[in-house]
PDB file of N, CA and C in Angstrom:
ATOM      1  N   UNK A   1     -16.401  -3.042 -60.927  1.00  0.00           N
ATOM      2  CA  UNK A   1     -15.868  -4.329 -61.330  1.00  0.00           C
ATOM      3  C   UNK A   1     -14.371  -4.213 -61.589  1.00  0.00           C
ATOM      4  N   UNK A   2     -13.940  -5.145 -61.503  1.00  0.00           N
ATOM      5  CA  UNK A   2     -12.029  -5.157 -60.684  1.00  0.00           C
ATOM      6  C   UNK A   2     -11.938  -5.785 -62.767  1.00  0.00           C
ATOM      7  N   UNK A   3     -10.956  -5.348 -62.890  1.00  0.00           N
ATOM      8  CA  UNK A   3     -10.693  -5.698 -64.541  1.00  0.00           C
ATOM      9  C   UNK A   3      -9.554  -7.234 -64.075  1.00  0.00           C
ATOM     10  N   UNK A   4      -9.422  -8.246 -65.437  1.00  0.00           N
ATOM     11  CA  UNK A   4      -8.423  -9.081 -64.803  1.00  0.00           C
ATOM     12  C   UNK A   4      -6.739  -8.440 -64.312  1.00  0.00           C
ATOM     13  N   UNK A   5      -6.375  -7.977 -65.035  1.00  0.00           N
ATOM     14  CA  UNK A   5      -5.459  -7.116 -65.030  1.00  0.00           C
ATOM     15  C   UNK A   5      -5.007  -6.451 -63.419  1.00  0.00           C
ATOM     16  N   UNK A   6      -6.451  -5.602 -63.007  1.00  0.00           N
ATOM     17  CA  UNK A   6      -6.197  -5.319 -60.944  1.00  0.00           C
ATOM     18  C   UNK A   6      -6.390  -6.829 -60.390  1.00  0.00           C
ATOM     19  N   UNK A   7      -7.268  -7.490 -61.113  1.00  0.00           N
ATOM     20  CA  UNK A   7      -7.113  -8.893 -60.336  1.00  0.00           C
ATOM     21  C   UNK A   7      -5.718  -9.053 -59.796  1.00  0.00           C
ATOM     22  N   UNK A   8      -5.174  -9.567 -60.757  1.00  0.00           N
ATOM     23  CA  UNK A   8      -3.382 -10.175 -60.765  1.00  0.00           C
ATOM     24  C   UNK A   8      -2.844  -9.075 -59.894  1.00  0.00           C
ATOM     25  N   UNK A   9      -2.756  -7.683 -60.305  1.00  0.00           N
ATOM     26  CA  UNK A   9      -1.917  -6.693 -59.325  1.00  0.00           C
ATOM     27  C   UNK A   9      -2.468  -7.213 -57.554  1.00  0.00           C
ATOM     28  N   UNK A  10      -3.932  -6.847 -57.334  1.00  0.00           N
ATOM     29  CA  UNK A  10      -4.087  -7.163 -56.224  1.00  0.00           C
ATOM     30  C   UNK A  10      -3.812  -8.724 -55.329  1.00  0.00           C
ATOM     31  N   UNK A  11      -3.884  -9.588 -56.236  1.00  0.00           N
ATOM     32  CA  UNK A  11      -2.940 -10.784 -55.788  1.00  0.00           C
ATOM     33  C   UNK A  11      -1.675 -10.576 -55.581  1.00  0.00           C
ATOM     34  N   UNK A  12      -1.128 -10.002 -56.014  1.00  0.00           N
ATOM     35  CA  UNK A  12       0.288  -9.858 -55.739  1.00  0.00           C
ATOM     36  C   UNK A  12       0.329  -9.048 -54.751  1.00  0.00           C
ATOM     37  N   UNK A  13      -0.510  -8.203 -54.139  1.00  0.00           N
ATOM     38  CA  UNK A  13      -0.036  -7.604 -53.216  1.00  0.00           C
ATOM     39  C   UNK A  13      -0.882  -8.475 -52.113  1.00  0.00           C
ATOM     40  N   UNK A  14      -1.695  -9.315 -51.934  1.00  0.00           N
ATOM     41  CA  UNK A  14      -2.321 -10.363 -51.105  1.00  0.00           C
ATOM     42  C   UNK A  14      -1.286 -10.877 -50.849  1.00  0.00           C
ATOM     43  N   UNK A  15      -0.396 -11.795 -51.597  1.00  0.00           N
ATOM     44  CA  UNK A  15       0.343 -12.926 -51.046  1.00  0.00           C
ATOM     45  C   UNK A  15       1.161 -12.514 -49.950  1.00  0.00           C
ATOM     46  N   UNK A  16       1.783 -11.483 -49.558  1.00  0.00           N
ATOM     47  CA  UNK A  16       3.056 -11.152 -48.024  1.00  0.00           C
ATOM     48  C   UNK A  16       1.726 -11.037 -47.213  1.00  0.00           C
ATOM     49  N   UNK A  17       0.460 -10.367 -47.458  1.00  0.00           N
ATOM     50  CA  UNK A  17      -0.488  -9.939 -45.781  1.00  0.00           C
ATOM     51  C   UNK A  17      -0.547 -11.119 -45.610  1.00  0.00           C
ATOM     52  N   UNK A  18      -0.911 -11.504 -44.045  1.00  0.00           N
ATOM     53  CA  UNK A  18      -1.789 -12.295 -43.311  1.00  0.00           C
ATOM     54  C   UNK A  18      -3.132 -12.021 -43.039  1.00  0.00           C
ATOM     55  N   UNK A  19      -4.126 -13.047 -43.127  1.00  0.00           N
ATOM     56  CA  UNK A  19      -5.140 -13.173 -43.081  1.00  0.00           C
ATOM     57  C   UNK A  19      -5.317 -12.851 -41.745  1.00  0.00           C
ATOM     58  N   UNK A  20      -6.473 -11.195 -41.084  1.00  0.00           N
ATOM     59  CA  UNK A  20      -6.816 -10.834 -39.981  1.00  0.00           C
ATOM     60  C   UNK A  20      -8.114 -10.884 -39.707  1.00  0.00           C
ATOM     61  N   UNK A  21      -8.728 -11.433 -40.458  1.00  0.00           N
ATOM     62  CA  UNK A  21      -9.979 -12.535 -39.650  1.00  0.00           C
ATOM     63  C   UNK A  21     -10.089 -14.268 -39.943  1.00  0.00           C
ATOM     64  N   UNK A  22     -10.805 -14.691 -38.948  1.00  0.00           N
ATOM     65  CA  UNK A  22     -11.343 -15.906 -38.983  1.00  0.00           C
ATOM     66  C   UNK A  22     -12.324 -16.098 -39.051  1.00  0.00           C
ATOM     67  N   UNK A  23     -13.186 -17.118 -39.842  1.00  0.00           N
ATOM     68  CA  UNK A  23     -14.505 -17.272 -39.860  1.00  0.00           C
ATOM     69  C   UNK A  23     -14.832 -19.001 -38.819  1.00  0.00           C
ATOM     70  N   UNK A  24     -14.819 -19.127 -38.045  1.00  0.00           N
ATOM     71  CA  UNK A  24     -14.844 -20.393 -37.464  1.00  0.00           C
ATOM     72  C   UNK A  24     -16.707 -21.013 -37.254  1.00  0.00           C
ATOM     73  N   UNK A  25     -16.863 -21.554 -35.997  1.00  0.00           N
ATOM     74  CA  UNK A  25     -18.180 -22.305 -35.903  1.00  0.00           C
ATOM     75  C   UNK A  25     -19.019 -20.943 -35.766  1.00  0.00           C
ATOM     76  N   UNK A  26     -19.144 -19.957 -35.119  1.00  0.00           N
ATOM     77  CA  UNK A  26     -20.248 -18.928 -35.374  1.00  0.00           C
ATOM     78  C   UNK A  26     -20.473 -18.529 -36.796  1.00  0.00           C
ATOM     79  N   UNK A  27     -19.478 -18.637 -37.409  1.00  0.00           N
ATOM     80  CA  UNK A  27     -19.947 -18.269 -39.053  1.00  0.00           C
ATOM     81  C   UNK A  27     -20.185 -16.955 -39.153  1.00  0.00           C
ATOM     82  N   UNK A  28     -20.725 -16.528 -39.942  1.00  0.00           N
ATOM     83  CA  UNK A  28     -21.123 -14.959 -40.153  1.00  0.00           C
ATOM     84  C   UNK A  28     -21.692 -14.465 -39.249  1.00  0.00           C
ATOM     85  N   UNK A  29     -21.627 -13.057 -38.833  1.00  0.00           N
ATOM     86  CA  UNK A  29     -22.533 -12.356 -37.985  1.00  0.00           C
ATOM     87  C   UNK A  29     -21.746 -10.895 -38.361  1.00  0.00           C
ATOM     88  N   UNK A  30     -23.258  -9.771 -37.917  1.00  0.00           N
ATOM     89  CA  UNK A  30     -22.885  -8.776 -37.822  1.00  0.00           C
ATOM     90  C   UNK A  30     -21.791  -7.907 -37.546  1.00  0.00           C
ATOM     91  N   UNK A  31     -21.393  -8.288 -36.173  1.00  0.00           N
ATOM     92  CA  UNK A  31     -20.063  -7.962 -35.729  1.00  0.00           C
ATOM     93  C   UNK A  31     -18.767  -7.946 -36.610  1.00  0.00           C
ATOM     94  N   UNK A  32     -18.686  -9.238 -36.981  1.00  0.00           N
ATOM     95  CA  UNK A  32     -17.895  -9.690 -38.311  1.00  0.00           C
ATOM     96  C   UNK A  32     -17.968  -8.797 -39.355  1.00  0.00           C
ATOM     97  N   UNK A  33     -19.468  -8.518 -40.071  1.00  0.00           N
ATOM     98  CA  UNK A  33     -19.535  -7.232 -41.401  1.00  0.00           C
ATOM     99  C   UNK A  33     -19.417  -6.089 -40.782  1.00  0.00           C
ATOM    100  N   UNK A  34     -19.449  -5.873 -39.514  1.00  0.00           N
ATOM    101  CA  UNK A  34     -19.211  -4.525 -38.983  1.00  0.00           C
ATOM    102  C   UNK A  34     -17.144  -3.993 -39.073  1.00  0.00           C
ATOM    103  N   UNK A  35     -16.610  -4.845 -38.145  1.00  0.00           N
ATOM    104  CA  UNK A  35     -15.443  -5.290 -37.957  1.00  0.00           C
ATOM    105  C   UNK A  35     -14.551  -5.142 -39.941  1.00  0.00           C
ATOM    106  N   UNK A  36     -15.471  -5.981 -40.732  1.00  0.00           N
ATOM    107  CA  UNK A  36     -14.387  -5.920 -41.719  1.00  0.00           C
ATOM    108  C   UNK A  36     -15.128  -5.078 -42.699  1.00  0.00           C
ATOM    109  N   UNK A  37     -16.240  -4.275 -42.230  1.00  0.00           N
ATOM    110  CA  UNK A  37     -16.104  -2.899 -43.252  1.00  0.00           C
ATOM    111  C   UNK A  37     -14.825  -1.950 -42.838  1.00  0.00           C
ATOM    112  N   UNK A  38     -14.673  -1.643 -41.253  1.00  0.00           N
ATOM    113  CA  UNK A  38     -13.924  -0.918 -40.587  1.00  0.00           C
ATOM    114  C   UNK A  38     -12.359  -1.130 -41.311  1.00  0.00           C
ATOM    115  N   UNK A  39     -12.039  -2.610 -41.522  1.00  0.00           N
ATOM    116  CA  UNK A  39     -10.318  -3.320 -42.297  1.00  0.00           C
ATOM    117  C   UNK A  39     -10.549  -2.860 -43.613  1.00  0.00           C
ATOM    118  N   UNK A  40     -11.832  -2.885 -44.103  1.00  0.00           N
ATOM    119  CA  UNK A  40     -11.398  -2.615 -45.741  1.00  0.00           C
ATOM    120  C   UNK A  40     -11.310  -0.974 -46.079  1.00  0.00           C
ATOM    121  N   UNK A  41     -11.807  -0.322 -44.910  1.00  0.00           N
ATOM    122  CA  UNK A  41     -11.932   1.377 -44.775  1.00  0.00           C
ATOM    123  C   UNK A  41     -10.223   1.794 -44.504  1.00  0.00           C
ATOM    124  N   UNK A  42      -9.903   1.015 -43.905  1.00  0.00           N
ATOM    125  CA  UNK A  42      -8.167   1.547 -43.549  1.00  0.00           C
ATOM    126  C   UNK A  42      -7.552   0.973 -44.172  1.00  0.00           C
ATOM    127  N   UNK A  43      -7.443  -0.441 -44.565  1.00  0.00           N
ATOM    128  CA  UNK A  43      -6.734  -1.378 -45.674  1.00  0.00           C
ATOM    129  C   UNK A  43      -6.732  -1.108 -47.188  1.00  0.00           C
ATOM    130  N   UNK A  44      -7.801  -1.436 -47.162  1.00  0.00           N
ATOM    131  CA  UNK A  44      -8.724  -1.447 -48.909  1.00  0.00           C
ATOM    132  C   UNK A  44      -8.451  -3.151 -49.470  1.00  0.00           C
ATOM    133  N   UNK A  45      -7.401  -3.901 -48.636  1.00  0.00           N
ATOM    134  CA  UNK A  45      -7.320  -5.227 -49.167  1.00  0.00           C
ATOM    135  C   UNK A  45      -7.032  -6.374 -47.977  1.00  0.00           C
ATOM    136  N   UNK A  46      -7.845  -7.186 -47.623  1.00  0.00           N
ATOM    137  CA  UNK A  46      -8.143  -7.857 -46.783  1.00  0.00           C
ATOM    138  C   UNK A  46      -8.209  -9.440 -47.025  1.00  0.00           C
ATOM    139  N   UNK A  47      -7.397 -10.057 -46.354  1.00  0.00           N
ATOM    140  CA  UNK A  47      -7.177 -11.405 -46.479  1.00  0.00           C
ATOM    141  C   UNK A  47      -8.866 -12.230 -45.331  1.00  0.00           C
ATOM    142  N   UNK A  48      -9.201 -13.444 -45.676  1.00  0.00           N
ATOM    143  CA  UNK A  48      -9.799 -13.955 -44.364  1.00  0.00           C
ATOM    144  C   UNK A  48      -9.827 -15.445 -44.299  1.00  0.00           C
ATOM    145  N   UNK A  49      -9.744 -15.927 -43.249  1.00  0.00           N
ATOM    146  CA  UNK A  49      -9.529 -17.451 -43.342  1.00  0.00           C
ATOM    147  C   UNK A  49     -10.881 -18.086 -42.508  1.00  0.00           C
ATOM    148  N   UNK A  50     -11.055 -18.636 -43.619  1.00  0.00           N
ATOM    149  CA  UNK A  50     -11.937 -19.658 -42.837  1.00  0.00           C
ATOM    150  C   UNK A  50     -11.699 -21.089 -42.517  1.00  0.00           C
ATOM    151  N   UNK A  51     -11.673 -21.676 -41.335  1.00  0.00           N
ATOM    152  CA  UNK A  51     -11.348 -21.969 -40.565  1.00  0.00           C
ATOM    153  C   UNK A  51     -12.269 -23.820 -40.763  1.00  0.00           C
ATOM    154  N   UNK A  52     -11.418 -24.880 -40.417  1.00  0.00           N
ATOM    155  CA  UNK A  52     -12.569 -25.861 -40.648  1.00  0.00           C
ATOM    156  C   UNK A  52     -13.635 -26.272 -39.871  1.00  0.00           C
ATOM    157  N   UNK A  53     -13.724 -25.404 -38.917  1.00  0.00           N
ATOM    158  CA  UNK A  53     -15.461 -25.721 -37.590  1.00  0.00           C
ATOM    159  C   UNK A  53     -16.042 -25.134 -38.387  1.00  0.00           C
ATOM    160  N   UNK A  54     -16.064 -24.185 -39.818  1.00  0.00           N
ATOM    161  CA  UNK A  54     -16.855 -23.555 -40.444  1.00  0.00           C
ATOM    162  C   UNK A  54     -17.827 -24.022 -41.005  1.00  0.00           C
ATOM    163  N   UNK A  55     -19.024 -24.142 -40.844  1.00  0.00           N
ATOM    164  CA  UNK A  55     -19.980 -25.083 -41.363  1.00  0.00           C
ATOM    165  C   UNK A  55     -20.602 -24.590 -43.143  1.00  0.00           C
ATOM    166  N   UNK A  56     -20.334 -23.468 -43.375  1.00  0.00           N
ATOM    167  CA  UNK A  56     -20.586 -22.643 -44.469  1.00  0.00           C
ATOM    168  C   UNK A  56     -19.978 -23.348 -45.500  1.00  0.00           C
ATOM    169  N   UNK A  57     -20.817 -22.891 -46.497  1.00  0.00           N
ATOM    170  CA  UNK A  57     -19.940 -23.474 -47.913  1.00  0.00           C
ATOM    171  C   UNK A  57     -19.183 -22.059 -48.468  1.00  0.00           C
ATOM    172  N   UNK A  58     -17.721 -21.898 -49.192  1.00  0.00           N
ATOM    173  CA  UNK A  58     -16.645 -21.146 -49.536  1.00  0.00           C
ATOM    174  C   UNK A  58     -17.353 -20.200 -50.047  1.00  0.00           C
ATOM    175  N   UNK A  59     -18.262 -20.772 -51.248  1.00  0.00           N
ATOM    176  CA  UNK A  59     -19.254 -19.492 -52.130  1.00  0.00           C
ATOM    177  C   UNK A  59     -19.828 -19.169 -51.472  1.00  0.00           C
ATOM    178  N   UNK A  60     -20.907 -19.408 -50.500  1.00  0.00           N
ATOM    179  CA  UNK A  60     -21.601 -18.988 -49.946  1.00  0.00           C
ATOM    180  C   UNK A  60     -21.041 -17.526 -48.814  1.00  0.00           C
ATOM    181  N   UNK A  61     -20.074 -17.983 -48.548  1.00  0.00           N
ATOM    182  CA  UNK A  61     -19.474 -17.117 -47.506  1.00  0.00           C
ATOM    183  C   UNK A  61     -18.632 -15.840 -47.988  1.00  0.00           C
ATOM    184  N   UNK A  62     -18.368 -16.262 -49.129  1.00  0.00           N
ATOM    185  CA  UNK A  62     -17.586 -15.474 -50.197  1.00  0.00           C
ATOM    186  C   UNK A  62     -18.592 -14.559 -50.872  1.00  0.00           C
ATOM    187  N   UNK A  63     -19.880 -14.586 -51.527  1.00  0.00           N
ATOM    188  CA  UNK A  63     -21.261 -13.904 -51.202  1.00  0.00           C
ATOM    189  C   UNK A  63     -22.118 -13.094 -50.747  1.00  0.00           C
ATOM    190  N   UNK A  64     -21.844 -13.852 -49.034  1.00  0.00           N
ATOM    191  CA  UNK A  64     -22.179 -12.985 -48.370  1.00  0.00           C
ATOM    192  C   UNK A  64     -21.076 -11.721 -47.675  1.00  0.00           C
ATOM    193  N   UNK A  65     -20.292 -12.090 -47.739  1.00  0.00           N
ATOM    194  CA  UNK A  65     -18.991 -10.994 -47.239  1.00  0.00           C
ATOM    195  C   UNK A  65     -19.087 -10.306 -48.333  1.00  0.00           C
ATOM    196  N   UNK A  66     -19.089  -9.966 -49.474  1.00  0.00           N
ATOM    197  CA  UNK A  66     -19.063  -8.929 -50.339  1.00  0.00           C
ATOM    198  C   UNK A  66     -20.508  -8.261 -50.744  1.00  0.00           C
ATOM    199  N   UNK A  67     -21.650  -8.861 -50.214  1.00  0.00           N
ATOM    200  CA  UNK A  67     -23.065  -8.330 -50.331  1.00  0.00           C
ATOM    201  C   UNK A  67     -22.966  -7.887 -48.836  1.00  0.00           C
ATOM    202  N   UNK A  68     -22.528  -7.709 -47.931  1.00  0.00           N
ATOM    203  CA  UNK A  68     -22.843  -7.173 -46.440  1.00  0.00           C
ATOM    204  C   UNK A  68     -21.552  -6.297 -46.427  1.00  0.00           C
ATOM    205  N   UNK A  69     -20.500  -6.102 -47.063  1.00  0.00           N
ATOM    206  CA  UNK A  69     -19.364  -5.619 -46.863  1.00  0.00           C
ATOM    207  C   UNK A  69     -19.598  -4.472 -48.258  1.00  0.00           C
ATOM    208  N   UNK A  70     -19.791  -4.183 -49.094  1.00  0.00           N
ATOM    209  CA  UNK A  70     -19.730  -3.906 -50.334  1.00  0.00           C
ATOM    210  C   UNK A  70     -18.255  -4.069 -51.171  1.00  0.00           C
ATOM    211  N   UNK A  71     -17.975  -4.800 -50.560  1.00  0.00           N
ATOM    212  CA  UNK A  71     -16.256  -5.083 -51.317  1.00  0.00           C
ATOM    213  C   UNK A  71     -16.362  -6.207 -52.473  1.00  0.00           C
ATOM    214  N   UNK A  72     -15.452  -6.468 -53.026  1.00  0.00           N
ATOM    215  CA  UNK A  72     -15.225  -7.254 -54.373  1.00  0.00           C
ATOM    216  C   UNK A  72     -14.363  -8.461 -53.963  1.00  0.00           C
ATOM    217  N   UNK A  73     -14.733  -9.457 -54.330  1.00  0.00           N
ATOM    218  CA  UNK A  73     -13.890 -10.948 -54.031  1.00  0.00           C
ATOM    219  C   UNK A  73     -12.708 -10.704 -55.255  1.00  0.00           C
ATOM    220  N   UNK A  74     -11.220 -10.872 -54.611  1.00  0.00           N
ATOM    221  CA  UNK A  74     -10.200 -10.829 -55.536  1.00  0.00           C
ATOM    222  C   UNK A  74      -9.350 -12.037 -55.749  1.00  0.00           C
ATOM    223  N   UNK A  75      -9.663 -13.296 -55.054  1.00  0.00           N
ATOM    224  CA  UNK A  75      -9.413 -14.451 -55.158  1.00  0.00           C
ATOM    225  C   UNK A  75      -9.715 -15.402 -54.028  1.00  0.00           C
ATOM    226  N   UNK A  76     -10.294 -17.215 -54.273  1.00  0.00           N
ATOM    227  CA  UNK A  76     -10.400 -17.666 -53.423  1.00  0.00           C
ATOM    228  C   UNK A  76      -9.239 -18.844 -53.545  1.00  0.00           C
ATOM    229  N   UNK A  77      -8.294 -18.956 -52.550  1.00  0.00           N
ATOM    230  CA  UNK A  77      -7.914 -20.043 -52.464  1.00  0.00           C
ATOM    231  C   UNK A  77      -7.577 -21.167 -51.432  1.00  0.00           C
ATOM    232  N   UNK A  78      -8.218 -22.244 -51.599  1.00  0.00           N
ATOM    233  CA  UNK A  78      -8.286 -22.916 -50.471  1.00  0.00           C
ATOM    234  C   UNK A  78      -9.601 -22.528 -49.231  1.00  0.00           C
ATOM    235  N   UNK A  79      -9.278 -22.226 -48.529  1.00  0.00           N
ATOM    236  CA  UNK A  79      -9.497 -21.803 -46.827  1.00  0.00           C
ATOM    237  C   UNK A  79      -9.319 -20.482 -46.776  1.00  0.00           C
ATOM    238  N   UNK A  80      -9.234 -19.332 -47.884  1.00  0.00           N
ATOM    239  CA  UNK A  80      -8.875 -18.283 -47.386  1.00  0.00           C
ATOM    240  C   UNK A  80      -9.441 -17.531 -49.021  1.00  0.00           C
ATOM    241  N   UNK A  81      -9.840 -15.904 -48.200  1.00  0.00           N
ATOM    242  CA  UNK A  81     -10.676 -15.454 -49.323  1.00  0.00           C
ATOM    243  C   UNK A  81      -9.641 -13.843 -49.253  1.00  0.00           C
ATOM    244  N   UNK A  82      -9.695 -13.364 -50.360  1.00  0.00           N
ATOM    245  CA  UNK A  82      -9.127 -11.707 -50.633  1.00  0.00           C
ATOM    246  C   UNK A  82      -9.951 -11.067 -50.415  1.00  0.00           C
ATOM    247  N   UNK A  83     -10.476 -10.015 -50.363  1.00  0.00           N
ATOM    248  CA  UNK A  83     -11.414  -9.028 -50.737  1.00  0.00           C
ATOM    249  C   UNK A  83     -11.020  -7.515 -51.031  1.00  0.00           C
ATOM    250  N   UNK A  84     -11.835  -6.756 -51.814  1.00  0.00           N
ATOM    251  CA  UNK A  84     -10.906  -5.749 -52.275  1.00  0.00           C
ATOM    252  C   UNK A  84     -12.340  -4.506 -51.777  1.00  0.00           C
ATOM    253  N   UNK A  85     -11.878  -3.495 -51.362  1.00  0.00           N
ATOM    254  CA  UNK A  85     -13.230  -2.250 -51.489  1.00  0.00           C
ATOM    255  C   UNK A  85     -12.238  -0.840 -51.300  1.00  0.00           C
ATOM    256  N   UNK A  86     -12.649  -0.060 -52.616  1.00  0.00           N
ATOM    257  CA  UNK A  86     -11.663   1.047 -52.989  1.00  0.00           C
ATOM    258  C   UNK A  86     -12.017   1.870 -51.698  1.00  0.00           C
ATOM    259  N   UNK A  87     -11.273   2.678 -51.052  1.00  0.00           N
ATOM    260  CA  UNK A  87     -11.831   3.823 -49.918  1.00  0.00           C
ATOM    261  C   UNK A  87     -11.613   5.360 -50.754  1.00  0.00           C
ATOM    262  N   UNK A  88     -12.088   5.928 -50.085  1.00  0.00           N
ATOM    263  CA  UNK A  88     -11.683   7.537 -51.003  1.00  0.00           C
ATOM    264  C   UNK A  88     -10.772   8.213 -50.609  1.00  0.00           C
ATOM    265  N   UNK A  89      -9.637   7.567 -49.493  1.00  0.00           N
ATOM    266  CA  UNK A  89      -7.937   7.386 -50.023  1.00  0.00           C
ATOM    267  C   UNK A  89      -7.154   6.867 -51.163  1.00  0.00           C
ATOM    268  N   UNK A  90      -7.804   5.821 -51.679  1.00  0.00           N
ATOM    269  CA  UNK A  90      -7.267   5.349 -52.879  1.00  0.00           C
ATOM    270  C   UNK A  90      -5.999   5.021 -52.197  1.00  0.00           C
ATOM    271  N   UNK A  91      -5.772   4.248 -51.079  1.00  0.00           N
ATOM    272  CA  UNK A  91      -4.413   3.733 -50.914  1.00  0.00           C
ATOM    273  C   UNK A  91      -3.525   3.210 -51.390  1.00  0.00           C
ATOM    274  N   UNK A  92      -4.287   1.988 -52.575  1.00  0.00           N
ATOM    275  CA  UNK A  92      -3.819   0.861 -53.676  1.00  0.00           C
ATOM    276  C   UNK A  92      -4.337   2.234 -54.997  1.00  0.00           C
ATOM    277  N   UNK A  93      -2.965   2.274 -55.863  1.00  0.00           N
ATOM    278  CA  UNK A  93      -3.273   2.556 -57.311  1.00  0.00           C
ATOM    279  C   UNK A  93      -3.273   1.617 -58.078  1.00  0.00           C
ATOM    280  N   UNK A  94      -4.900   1.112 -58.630  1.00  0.00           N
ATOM    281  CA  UNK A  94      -4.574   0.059 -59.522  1.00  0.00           C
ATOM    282  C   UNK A  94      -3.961   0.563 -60.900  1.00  0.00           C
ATOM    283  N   UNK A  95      -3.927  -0.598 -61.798  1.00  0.00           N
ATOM    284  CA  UNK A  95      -3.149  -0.632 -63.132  1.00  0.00           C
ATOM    285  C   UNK A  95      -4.304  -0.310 -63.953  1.00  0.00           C
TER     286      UNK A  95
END
């Protein structure tokens, strides 16, 4: 569990990335939790946008990306979700 404290740090380092997935009309699929275990293994912090053909509801999708991904939701805003999953690089030193 991300304390509020890495919350805020890891927002701050969210806001310069761009969001490198889309979630559009296919919605979730494997490929997708396959694909962004692989971003959060080299990243550790991952932007994603979902897109409005998205038929999903925000929580819902926000949910399932961190129960199929094992990563941690670090903020939702709007159309677009954070996600955080430590690797055993420890690339990000949190606070």
């Amino acid at each position: 569990m991300l304390s509020g404290k890495q919350k805020r740090y890891l927002r701050s380092l969210a806001v310069n990335e761009k969001a490198i997935f889309q979630i559009g009309k296919d919605g979730l699929n494997d490929n997708l939790y396959k694909s962004l275990r692989e971003a959060l293994l080299a990243r550790e912090l991952v932007k994603v946008s979902v897109l409005k053909t998205c038929e999903n509801d925000m929580n819902e999708i926000a949910v399932e990306l961190c129960a199929n991904t094992g990563a941690e939701l670090v903020q939702t805003i709007g159309k677009t979700l954070v996600l955080y999953k430590r690797s055993k690089e420890n690339k990000i030193i949190l606070p």
